[in-house]
C-alpha atoms as a PDB file:
ATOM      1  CA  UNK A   1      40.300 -10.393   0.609  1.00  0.00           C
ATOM      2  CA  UNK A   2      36.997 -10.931   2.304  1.00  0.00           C
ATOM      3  CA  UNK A   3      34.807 -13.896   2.234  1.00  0.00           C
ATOM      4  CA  UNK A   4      31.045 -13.250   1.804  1.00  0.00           C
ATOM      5  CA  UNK A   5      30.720 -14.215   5.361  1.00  0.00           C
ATOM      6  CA  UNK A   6      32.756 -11.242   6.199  1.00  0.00           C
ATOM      7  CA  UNK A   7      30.943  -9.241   3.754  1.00  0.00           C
ATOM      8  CA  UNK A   8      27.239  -9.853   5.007  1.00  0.00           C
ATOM      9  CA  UNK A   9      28.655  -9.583   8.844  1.00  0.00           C
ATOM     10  CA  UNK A  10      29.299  -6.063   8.314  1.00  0.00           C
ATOM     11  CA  UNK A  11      27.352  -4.808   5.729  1.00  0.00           C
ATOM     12  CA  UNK A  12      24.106  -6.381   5.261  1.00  0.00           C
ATOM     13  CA  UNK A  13      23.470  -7.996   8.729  1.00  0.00           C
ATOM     14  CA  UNK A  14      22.489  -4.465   9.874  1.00  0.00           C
ATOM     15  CA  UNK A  15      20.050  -4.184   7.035  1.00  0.00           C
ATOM     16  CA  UNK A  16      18.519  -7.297   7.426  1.00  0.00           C
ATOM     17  CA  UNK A  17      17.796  -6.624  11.006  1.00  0.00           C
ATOM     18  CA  UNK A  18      16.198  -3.428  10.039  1.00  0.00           C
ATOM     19  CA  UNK A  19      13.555  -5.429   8.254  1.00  0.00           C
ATOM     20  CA  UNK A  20      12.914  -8.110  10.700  1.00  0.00           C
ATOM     21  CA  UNK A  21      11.935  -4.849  12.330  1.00  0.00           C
ATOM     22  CA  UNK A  22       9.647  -3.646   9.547  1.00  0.00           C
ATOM     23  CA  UNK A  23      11.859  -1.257   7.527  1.00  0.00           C
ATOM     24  CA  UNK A  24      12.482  -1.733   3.813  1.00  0.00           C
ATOM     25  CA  UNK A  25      15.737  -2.347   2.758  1.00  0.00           C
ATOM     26  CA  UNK A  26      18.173  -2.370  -0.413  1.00  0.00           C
ATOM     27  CA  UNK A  27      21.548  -3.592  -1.527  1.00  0.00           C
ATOM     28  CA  UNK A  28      22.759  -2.026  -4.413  1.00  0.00           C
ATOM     29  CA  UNK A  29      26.079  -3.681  -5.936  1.00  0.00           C
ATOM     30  CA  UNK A  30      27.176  -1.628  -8.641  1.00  0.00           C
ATOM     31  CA  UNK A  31      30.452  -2.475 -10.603  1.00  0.00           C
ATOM     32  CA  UNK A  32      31.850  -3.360 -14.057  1.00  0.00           C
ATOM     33  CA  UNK A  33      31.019  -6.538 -15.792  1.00  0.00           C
ATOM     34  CA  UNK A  34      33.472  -9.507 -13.826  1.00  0.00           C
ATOM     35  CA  UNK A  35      34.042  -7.283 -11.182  1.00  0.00           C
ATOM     36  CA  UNK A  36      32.171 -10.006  -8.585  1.00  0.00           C
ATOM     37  CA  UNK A  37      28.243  -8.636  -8.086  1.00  0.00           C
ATOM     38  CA  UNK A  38      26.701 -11.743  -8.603  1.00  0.00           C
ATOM     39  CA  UNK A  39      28.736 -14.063  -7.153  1.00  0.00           C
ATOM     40  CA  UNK A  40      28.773 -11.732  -3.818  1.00  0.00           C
ATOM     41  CA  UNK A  41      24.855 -11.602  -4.123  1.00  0.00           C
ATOM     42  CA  UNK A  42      24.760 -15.452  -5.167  1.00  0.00           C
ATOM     43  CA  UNK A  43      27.572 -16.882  -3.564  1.00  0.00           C
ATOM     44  CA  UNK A  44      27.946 -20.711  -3.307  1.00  0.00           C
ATOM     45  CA  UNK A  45      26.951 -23.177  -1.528  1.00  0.00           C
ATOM     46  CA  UNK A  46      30.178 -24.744  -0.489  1.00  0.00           C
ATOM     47  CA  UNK A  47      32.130 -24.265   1.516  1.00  0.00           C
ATOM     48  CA  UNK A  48      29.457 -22.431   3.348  1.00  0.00           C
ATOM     49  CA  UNK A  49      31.746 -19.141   3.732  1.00  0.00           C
ATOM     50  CA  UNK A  50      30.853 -18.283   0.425  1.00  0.00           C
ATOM     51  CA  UNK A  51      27.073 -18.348   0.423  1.00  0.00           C
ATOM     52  CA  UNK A  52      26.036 -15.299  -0.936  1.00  0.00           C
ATOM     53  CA  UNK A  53      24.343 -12.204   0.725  1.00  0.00           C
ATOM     54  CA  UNK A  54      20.859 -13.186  -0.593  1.00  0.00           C
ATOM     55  CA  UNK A  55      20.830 -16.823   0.689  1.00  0.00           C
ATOM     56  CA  UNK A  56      22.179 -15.445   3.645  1.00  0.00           C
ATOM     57  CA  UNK A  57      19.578 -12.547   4.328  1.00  0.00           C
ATOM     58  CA  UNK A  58      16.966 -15.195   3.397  1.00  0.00           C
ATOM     59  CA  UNK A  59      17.908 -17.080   6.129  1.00  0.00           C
ATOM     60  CA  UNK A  60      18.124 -14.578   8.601  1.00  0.00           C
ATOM     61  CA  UNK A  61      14.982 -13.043   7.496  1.00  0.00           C
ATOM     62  CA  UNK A  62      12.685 -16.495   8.166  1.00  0.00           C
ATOM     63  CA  UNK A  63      14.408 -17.264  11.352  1.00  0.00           C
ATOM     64  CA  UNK A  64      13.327 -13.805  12.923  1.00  0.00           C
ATOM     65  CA  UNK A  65      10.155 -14.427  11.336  1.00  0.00           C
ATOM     66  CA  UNK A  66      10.130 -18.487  13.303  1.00  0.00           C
ATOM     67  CA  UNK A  67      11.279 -16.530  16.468  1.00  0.00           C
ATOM     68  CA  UNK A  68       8.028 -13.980  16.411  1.00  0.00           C
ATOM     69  CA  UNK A  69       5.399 -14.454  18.519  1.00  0.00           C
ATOM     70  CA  UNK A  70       1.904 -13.053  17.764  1.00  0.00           C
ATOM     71  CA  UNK A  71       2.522 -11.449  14.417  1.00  0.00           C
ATOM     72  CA  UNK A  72       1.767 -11.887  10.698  1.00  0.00           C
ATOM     73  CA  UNK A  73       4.364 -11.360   8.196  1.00  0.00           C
ATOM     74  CA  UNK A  74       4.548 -10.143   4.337  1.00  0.00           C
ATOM     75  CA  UNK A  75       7.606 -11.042   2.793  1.00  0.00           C
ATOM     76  CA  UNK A  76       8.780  -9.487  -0.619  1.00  0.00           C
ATOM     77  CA  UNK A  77      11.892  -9.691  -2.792  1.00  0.00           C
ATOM     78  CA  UNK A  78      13.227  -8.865  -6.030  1.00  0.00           C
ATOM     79  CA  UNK A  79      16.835  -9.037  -7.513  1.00  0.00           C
ATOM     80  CA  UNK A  80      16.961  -6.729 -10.545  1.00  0.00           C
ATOM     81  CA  UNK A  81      19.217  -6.272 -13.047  1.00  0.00           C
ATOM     82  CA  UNK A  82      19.801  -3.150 -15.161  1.00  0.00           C
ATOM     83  CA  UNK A  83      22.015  -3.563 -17.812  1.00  0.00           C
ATOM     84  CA  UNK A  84      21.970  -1.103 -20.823  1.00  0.00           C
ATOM     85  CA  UNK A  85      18.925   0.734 -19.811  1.00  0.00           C
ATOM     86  CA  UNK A  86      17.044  -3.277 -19.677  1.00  0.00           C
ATOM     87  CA  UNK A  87      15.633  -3.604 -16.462  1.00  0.00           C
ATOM     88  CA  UNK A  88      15.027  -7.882 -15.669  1.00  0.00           C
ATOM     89  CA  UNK A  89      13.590  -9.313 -12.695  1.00  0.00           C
ATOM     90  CA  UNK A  90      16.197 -12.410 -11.853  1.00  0.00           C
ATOM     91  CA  UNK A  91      13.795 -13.952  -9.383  1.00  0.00           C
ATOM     92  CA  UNK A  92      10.863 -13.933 -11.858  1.00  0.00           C
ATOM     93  CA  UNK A  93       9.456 -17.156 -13.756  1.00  0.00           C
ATOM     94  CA  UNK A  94      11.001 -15.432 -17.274  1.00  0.00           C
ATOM     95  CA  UNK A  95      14.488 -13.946 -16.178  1.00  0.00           C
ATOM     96  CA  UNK A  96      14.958 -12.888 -19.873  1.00  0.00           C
ATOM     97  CA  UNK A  97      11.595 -10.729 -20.037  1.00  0.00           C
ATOM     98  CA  UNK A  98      12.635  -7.170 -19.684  1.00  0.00           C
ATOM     99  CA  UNK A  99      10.356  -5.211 -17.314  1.00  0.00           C
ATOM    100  CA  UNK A 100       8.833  -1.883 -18.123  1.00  0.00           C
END
């Protein structure tokens, strides 16, 4: 019964502001096939309560980054998929090459 709002508030807000303080993070959604992964990961764009926890932690993410004074930043992300032992990068230029 929770919007992804809700979702991001209290579960990946905390982990995003461990890497705007240099820590690596991961979300792991792990579920059956329908079950509501990629839509909580993807979301959409309206209404705006349902953007997804990646568009989301991007945002956060480059507006620490615009609030920093003084510092460099190296930002790296991936969104993998593992499905029957296929491992696919879903922000790469080929989201059907499987990865090694």
């Amino acid at each position: 019964e929770h919007n992804t709002e809700q979702i991001y508030n209290e579960i990946a807000y905390p982990l995003v502001e461990g890497v705007t303080e240099g820590y690596n993070g991961t979300i792991f959604a792990y579920g059956q096939t329908g079950s509501g992964k990629s839509f909580t990961m993807q979301g959409i764009i309206d209404p705006s309560t349902q953007k997804g926890i990646i568009p989301r932690a991007f945002e956060h993410i480059f507006e620490s980054i615009q609030c920093a004074e003084n510092a460099k930043f190296l930002v790296r992300a991936s969104y993998l998929e593992i499905y029957n032992e296929d491992i696919r990068d879903l922000l790469g230029a080929d989201t059907k090459q499987k990865l090694e």
